[in-house]
Protein backbone atom coordinates (compact mmCIF):
# COMPACT_ATOMS: atom_id res chain seq x y z
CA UNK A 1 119.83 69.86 91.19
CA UNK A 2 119.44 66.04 92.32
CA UNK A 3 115.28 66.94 93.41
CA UNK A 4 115.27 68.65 89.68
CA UNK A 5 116.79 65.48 88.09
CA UNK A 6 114.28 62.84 90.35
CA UNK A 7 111.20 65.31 89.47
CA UNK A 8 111.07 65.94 85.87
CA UNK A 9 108.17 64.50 84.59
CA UNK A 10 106.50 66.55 87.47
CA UNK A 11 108.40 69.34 86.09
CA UNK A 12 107.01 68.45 82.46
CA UNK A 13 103.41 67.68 83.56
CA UNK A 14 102.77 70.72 86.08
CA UNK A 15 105.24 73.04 85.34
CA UNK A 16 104.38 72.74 81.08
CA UNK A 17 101.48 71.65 81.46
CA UNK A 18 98.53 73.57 80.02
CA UNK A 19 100.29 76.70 79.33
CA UNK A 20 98.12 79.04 81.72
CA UNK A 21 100.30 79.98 84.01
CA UNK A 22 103.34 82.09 82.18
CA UNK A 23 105.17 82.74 85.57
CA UNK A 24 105.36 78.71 86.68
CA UNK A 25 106.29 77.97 83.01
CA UNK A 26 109.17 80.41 83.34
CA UNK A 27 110.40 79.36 86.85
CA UNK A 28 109.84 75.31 85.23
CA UNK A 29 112.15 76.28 82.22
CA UNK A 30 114.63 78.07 84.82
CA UNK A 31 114.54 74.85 86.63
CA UNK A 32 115.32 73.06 84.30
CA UNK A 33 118.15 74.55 82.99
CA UNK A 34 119.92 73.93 86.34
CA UNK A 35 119.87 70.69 84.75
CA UNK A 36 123.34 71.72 82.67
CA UNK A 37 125.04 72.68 85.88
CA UNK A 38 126.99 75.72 86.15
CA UNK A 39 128.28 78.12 83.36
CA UNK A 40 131.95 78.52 85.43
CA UNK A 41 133.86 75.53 86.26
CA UNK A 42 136.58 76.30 88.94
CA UNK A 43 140.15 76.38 86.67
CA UNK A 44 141.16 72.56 87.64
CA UNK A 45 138.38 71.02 89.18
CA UNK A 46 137.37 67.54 87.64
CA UNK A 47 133.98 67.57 89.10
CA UNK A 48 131.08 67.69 86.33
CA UNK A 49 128.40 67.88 88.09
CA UNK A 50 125.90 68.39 84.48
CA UNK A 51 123.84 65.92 82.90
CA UNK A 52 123.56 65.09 79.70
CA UNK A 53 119.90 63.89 77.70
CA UNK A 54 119.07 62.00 74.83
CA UNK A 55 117.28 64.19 72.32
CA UNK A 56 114.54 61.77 72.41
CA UNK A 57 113.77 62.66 76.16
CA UNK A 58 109.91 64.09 76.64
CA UNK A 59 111.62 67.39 77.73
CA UNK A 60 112.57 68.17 74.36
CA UNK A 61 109.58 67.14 72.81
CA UNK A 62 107.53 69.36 75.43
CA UNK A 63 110.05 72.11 74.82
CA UNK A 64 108.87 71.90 71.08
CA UNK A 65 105.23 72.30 71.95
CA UNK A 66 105.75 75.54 73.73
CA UNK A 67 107.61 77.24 71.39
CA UNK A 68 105.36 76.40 68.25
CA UNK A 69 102.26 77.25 71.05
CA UNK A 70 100.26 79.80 69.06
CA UNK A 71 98.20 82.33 71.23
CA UNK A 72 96.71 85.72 70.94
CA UNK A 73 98.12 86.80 74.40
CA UNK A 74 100.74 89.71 74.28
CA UNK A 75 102.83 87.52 77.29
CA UNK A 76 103.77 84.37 75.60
């Protein structure tokens, strides 16, 4: 999670980037949702080990992009 979290805009710029490539978009977006850490916390633990971003990060605003992306192809 920690390379994830140092590599984002890579993330954003390679991974989102021209919208070609539906497999690396899918493994980006997978990626990226490591971000929130796990689904199951251990009963008791205290670690947290998810981070939390402002709305106003470029991931969101890339997010946006792809899902109002308008194409022909039967994939996206």
């Amino acid at each position: 999670m920690e390379i994830i979290q140092e590599k984002i805009d890579l993330l954003l710029k390679i991974g989102l980037g021209p919208l070609t490539d539906l497999l690396l978009a899918k493994y980006t977006c997978i990626a990226l949702q490591r971000l929130g850490g796990n689904k199951a916390r251990v009963k008791g633990s205290l670690s947290n080990d998810s981070i939390r971003l402002p709305m106003s990060h470029p991931i969101f605003h890339r997010l946006k992009q792809m899902i109002e992306f308008q194409t022909s192809s039967q994939e996206w």
